[in-house]
N, C-alpha and C. Protein backbone atom coordinates (compact mmCIF):
# COMPACT_ATOMS: atom_id res chain seq x y z
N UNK A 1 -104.19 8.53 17.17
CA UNK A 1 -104.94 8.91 15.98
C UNK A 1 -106.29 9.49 16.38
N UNK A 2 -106.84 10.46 15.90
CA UNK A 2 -108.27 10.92 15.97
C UNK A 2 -108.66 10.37 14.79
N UNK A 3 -110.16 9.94 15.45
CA UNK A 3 -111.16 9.31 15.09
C UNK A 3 -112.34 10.24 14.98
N UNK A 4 -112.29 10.75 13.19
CA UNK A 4 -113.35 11.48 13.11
C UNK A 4 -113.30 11.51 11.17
N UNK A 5 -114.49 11.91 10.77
CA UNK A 5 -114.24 11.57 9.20
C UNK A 5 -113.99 12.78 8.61
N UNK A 6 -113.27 12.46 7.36
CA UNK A 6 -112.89 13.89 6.22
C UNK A 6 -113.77 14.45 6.14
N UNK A 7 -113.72 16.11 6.25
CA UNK A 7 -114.97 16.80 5.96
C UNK A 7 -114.81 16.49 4.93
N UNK A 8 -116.05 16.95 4.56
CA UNK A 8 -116.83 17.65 2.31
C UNK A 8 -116.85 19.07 2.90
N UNK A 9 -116.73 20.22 2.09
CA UNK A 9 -116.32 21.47 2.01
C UNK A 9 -117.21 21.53 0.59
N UNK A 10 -118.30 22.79 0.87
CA UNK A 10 -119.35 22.84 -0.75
C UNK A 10 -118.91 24.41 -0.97
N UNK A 11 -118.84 25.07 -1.92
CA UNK A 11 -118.42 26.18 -2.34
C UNK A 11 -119.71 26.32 -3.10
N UNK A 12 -119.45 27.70 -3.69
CA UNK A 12 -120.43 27.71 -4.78
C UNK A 12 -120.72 26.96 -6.08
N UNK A 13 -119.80 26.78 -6.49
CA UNK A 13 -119.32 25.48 -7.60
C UNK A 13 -119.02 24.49 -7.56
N UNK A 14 -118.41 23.91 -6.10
CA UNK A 14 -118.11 22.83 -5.98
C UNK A 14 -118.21 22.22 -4.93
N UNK A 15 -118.07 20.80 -5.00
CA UNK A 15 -117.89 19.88 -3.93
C UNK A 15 -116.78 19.61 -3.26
N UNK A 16 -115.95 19.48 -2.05
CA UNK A 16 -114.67 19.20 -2.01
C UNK A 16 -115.06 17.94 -0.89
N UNK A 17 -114.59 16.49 -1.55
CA UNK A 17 -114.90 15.54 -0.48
C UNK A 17 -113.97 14.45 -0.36
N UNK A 18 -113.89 13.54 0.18
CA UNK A 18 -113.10 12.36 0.33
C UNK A 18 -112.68 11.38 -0.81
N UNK A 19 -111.75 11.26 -1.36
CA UNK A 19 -111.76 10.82 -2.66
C UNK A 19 -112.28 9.16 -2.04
N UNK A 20 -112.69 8.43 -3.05
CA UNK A 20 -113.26 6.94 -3.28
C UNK A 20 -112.45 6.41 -3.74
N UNK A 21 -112.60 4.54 -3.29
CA UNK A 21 -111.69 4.29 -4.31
C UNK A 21 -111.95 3.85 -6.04
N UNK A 22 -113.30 4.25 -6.07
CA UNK A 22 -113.70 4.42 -7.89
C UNK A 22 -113.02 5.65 -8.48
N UNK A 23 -112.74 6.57 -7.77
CA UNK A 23 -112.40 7.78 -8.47
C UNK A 23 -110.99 7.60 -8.89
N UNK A 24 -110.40 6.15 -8.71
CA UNK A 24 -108.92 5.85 -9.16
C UNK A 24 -108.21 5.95 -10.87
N UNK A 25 -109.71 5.78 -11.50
CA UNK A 25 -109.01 5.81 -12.77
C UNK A 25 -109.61 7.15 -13.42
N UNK A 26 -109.94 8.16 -12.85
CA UNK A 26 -110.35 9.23 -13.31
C UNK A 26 -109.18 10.22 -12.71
N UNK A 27 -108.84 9.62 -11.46
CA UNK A 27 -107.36 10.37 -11.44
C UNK A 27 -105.93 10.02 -12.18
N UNK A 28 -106.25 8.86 -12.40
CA UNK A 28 -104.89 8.31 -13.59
C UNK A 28 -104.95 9.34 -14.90
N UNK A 29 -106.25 9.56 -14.92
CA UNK A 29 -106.60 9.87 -16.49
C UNK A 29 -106.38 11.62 -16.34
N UNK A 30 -106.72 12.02 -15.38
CA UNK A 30 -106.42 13.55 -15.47
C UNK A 30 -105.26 13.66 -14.82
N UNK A 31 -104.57 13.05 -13.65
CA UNK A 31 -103.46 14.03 -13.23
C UNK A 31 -102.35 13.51 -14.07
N UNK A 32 -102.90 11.93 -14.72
CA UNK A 32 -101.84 11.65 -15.87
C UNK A 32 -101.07 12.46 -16.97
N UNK A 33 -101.92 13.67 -17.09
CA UNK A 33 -101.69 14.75 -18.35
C UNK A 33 -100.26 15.45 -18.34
N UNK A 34 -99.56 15.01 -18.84
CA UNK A 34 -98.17 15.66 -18.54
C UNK A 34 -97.93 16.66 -18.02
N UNK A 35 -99.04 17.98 -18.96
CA UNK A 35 -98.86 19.13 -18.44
C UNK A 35 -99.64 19.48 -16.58
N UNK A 36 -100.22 18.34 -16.33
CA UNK A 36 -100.06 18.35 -15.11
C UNK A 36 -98.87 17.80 -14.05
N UNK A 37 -98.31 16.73 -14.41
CA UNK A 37 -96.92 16.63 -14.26
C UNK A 37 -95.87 17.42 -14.38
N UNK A 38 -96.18 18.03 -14.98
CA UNK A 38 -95.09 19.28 -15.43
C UNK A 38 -95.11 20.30 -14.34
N UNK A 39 -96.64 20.54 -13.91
CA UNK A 39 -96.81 21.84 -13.12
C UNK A 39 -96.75 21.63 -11.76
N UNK A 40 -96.59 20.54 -11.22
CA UNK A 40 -96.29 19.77 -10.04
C UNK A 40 -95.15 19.04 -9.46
N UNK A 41 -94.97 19.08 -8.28
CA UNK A 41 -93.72 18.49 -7.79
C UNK A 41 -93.75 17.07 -7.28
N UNK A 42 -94.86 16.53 -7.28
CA UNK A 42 -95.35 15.15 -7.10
C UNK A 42 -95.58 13.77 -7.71
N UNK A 43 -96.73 14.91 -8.79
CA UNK A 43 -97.25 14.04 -9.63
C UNK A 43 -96.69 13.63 -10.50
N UNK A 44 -96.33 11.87 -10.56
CA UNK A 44 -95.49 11.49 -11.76
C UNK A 44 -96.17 11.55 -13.16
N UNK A 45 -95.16 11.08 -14.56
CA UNK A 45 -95.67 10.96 -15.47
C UNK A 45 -94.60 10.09 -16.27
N UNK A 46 -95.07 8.79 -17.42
CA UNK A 46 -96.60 8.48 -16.90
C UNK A 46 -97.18 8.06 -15.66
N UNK A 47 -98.12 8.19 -15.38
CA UNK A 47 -98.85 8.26 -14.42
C UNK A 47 -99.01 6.18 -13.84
N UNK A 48 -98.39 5.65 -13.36
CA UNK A 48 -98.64 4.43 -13.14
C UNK A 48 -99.83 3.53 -12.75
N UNK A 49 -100.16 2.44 -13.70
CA UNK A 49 -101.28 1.92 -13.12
C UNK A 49 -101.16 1.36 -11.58
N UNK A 50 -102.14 1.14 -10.45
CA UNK A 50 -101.96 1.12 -9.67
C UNK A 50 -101.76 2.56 -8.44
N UNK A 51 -100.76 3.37 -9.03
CA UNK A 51 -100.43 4.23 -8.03
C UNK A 51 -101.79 4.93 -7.59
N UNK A 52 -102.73 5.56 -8.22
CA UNK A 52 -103.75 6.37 -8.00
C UNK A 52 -104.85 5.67 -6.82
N UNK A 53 -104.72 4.13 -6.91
CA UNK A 53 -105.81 3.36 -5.89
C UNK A 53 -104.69 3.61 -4.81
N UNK A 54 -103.31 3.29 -4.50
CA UNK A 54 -102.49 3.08 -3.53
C UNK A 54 -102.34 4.53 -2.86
N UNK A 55 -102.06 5.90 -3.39
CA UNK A 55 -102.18 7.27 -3.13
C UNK A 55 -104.02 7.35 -2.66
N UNK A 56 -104.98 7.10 -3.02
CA UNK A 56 -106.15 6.95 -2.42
C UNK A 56 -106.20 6.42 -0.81
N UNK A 57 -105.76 5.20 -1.00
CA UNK A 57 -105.45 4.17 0.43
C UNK A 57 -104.98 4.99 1.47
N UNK A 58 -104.42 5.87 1.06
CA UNK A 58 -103.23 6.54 2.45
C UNK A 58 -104.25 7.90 2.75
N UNK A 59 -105.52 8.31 2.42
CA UNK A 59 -105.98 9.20 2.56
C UNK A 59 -106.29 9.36 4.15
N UNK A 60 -107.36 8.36 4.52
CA UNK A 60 -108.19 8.42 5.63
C UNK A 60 -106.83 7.80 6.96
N UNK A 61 -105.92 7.58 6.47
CA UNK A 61 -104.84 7.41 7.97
C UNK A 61 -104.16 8.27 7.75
N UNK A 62 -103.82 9.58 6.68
CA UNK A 62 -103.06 10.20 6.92
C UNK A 62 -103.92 11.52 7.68
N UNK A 63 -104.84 11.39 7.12
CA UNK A 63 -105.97 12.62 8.08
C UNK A 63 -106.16 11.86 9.82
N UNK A 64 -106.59 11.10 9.76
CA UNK A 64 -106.61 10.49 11.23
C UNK A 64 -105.58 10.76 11.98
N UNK A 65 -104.38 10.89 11.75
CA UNK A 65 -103.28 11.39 12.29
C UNK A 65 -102.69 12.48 11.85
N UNK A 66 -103.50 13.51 11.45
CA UNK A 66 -103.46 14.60 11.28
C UNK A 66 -101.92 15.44 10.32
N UNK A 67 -101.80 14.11 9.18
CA UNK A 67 -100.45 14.45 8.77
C UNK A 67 -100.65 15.49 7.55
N UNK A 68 -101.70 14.83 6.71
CA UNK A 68 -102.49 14.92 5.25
C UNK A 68 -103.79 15.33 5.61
N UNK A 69 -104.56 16.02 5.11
CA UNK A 69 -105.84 15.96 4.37
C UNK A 69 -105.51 16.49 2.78
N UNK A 70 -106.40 15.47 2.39
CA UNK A 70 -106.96 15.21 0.56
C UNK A 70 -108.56 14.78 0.28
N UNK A 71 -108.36 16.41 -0.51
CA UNK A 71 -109.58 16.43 -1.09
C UNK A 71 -110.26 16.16 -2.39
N UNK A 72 -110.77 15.39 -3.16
CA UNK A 72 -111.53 15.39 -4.29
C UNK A 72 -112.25 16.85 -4.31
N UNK A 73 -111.91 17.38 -5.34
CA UNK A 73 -112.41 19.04 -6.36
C UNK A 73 -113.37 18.12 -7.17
N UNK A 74 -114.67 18.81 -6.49
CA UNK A 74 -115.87 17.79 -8.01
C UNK A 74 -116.79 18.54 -8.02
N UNK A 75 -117.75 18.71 -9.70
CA UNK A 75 -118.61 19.47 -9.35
C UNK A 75 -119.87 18.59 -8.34
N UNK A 76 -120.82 19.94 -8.09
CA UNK A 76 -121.83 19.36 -7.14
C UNK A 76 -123.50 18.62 -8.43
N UNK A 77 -124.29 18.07 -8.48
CA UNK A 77 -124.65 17.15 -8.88
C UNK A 77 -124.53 16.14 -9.32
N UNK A 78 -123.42 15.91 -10.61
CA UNK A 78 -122.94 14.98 -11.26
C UNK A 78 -121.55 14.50 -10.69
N UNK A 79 -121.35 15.11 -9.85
CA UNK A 79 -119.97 14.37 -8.77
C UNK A 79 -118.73 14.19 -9.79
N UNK A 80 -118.49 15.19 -10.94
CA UNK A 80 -117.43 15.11 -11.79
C UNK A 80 -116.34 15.32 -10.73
N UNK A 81 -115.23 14.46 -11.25
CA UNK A 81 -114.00 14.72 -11.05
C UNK A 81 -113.52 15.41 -11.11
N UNK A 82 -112.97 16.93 -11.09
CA UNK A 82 -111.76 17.84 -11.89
C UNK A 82 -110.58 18.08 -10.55
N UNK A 83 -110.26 17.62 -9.96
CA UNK A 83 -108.84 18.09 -9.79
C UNK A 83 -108.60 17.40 -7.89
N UNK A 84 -107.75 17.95 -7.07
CA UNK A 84 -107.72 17.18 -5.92
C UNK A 84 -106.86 18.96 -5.40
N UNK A 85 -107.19 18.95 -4.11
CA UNK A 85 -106.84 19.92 -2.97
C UNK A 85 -106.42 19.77 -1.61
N UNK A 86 -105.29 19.74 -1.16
CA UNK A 86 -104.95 19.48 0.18
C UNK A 86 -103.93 20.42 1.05
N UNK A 87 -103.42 19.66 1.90
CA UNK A 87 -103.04 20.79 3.40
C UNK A 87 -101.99 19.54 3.75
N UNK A 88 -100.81 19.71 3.26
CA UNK A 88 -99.90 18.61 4.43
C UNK A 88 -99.80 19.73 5.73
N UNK A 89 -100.33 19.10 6.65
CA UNK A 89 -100.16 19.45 7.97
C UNK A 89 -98.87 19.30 8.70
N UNK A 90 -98.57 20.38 9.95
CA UNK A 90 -97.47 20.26 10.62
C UNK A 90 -98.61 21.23 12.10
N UNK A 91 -99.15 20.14 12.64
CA UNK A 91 -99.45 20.36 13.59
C UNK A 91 -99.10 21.18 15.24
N UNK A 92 -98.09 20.47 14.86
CA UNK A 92 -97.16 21.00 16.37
C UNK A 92 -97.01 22.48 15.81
N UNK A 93 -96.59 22.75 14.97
CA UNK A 93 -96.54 24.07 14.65
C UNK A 93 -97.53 25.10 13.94
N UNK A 94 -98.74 24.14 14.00
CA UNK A 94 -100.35 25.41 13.37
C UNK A 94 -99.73 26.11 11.75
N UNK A 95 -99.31 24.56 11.64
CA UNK A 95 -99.23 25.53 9.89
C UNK A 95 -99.05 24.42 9.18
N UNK A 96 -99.48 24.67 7.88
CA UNK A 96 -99.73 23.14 6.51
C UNK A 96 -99.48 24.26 5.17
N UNK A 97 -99.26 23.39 4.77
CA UNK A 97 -98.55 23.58 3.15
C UNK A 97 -99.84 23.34 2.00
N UNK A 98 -100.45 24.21 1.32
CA UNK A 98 -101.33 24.12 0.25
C UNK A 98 -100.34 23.04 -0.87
N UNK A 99 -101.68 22.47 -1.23
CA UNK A 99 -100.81 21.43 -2.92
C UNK A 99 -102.44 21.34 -3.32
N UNK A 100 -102.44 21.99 -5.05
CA UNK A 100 -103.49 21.39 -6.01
C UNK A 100 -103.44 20.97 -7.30
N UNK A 101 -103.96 20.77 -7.96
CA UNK A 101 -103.94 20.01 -9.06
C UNK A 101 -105.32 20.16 -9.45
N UNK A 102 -106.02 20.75 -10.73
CA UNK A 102 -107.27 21.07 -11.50
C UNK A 102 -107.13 20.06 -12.74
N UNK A 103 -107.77 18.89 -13.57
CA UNK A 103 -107.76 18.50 -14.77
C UNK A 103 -107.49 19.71 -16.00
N UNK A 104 -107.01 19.36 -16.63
CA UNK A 104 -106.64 20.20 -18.32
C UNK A 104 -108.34 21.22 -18.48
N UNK A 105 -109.32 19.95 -18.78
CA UNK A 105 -110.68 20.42 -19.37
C UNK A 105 -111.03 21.75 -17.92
N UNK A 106 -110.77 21.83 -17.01
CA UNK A 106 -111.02 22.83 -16.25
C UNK A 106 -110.03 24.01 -15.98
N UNK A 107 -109.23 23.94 -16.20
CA UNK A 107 -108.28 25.29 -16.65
C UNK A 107 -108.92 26.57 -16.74
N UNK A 108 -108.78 27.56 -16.12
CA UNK A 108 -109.09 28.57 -16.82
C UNK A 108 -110.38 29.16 -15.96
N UNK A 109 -110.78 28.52 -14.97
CA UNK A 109 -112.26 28.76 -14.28
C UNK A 109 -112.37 29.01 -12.98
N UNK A 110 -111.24 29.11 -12.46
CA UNK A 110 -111.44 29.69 -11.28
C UNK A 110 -111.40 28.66 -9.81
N UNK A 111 -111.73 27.42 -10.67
CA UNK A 111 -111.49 25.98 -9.55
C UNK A 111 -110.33 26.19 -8.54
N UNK A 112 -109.12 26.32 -9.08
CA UNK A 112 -108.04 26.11 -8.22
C UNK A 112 -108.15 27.13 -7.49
N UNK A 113 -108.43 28.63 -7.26
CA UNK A 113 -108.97 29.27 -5.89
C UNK A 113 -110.02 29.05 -5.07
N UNK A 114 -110.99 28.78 -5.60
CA UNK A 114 -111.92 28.44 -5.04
C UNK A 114 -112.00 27.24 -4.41
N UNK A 115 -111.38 26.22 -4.75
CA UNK A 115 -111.35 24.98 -3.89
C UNK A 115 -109.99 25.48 -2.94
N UNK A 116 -109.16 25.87 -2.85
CA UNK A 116 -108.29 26.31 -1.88
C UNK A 116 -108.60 27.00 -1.00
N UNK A 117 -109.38 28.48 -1.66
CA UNK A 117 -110.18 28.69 -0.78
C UNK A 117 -110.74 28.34 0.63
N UNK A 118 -111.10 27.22 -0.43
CA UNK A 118 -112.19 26.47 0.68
C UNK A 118 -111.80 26.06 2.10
N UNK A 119 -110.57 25.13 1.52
CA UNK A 119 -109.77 24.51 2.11
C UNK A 119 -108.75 25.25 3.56
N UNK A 120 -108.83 26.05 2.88
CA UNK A 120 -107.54 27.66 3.58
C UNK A 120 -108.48 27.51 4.61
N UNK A 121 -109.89 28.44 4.65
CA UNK A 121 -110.71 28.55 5.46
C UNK A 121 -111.19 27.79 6.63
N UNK A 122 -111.12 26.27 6.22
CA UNK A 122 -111.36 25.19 6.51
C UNK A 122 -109.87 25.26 7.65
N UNK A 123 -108.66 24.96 7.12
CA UNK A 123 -107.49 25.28 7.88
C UNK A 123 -107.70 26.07 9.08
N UNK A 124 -108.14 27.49 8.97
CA UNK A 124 -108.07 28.59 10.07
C UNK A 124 -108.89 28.30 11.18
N UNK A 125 -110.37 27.78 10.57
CA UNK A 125 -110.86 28.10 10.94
C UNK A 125 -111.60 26.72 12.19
N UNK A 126 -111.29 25.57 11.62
CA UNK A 126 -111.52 24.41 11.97
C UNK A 126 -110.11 23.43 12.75
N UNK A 127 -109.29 23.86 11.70
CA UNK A 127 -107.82 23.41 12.51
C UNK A 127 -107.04 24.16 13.55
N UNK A 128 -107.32 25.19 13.43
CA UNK A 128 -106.73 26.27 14.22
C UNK A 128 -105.40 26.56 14.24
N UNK A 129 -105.17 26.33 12.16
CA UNK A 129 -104.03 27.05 11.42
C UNK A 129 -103.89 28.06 11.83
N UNK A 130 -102.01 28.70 12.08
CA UNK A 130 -101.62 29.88 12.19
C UNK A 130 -101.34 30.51 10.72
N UNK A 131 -100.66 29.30 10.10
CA UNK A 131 -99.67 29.74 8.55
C UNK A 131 -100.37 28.75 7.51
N UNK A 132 -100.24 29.33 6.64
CA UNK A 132 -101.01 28.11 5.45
C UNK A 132 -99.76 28.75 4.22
N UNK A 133 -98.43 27.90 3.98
CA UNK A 133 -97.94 28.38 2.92
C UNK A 133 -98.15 27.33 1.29
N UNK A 134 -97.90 28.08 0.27
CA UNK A 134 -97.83 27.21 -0.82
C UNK A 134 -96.64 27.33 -1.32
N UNK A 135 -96.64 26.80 -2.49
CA UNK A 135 -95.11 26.97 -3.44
C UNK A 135 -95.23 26.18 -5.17
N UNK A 136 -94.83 27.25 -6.09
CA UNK A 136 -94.81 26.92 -7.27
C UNK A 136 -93.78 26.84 -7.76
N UNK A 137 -93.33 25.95 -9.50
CA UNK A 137 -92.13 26.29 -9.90
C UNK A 137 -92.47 28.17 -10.81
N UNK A 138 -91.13 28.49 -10.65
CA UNK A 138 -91.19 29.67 -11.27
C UNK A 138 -91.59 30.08 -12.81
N UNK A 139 -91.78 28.49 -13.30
CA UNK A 139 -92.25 28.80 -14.71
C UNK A 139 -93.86 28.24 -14.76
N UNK A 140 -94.28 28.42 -13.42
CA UNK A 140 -95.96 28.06 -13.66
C UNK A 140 -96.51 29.38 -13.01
N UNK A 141 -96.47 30.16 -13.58
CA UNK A 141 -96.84 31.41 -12.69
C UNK A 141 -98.48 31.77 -12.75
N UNK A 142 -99.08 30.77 -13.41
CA UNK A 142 -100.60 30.53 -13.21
C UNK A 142 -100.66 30.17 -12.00
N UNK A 143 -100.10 29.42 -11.45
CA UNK A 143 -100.14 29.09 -9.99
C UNK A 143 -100.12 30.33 -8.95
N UNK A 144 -98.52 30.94 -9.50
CA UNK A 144 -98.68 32.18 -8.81
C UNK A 144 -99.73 32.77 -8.52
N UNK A 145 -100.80 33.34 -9.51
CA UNK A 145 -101.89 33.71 -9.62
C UNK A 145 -102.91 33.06 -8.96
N UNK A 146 -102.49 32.16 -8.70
CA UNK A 146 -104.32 31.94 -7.86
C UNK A 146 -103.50 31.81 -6.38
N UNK A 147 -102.36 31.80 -5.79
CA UNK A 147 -101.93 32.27 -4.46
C UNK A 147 -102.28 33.51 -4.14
N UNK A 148 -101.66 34.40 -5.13
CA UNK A 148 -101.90 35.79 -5.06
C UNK A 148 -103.46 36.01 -5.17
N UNK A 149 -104.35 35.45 -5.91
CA UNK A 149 -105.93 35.62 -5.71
C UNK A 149 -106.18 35.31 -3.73
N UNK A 150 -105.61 34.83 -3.41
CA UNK A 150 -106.13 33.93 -2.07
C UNK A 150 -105.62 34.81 -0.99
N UNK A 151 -104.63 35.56 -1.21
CA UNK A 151 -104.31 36.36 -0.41
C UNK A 151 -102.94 36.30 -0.07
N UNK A 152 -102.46 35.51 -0.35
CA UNK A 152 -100.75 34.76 -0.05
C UNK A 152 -99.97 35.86 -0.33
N UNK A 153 -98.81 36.08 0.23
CA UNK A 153 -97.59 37.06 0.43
C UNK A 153 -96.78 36.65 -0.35
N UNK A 154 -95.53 36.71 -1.69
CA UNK A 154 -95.13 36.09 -2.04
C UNK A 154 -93.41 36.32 -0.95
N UNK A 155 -92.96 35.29 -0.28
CA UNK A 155 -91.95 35.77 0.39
C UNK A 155 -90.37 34.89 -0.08
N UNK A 156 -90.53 33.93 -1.00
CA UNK A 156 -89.09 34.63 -1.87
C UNK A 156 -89.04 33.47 -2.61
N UNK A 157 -87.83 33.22 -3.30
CA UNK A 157 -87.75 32.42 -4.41
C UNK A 157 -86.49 31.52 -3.72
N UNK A 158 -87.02 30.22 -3.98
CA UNK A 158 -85.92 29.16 -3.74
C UNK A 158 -85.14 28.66 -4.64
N UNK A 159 -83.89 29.54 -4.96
CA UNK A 159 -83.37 29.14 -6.33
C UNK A 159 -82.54 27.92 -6.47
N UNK A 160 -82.87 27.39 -7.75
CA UNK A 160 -82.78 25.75 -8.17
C UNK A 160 -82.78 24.77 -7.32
N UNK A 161 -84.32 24.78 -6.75
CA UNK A 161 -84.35 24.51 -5.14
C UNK A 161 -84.46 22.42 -5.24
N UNK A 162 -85.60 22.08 -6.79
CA UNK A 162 -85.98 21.08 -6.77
C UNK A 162 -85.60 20.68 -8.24
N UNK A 163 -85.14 19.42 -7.90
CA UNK A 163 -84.71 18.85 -9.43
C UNK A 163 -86.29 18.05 -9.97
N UNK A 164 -86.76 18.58 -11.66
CA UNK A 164 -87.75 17.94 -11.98
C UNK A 164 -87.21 17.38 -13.39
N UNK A 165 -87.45 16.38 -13.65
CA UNK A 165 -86.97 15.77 -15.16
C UNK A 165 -85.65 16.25 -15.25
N UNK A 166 -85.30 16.28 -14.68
CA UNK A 166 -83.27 16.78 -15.00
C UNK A 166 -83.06 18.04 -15.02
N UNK A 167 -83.67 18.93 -14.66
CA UNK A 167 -83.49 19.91 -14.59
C UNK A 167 -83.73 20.83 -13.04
N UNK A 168 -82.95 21.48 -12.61
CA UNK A 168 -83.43 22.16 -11.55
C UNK A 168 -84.50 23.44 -11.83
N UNK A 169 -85.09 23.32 -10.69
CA UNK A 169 -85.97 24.30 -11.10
C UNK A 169 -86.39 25.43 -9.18
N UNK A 170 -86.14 26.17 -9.76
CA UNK A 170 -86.71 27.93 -8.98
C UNK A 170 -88.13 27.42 -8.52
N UNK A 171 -88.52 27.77 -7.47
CA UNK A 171 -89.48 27.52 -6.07
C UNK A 171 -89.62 28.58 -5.81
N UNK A 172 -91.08 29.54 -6.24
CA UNK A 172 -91.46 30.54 -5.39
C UNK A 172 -92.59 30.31 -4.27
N UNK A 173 -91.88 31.23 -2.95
CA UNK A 173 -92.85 30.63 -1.84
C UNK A 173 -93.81 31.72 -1.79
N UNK A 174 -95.21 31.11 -1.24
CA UNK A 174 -96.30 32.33 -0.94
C UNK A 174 -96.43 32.03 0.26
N UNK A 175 -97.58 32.60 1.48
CA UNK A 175 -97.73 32.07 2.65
C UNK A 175 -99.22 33.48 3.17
N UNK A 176 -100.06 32.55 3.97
CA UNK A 176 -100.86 33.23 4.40
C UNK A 176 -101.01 32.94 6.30
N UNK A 177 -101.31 34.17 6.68
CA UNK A 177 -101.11 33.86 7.89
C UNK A 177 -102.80 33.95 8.30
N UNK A 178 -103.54 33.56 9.96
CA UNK A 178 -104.62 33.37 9.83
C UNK A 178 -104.91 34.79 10.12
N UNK A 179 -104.23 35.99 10.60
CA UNK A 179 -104.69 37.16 10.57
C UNK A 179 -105.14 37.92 9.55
């Protein structure tokens, strides 16, 4: 394991730092929102008490061993909550997988590039990422859109790749390389 702490990553708007474990019921309460459940392949709904402190817990050993990094999306003074940003890593091979999630009340503002952004950069430039890919379902194509803001290639569609609520659902992949 390396022994070293989660960066914070500051953007112009935001903070990107180590989630706490107070910030547990502010993530129940926003990634709880169905329609964030909906737009994700992770996040359950409802959202279980408990899970959000236990998904916290696994932060700082999954970065230490370089599996995970997870970031808290907050603004900078008032340390609001809006959303979480990360990189599952695959080390041996210099490439990690983007996953985000923005609260409802922040929609619409530009957060989810800009904290990826951040993060991407952070990847290339600090990890010494080759590939940074993401992946949406095909009916969140807001997502699409902020890959395609970031620079991502869209390189194809994984049809009825993941079952969500009973239904299969279409996986489009993006991917950025560090060139």
């Amino acid at each position: 394991m390396i022994e070293d702490p989660m960066p914070t990553l500051e953007t112009e708007r935001l903070v990107l730092r180590p989630f706490r474990p107070g910030d547990a019921a502010e993530v129940q309460r926003l990634a709880g929102e169905r329609e964030i459940a909906a737009g994700t392949l992770t996040v359950p709904h409802p959202y279980p008490d408990g899970a959000a402190e236990e998904w916290i817990a696994t932060h700082a050993a999954n970065w230490a061993e370089r599996k995970v990094l997870t970031l808290a999306v907050t603004t900078p003074g008032d340390d609001t909550l809006v959303g979480a940003v990360g990189l599952m890593l695959t080390m041996a091979d210099r490439r990690a997988e983007l996953g985000y999630w923005i609260g409802i009340p922040w929609w619409n503002l530009g957060y989810a590039t800009e904290a990826s952004r951040a993060i991407i950069d952070f990847g290339f430039a600090s990890l010494g990422l080759h590939r940074i890919m993401a992946q949406h379902m095909a009916r969140n194509p807001g997502s699409g859109r902020v890959m395609q803001k970031l620079g991502m290639q869209q390189e194809g569609i994984l049809r009825q790749h993941t079952l969500k609520w009973g239904v299969f659902e279409d996986l489009v992949v993006y991917a950025v390389l560090a060139e």
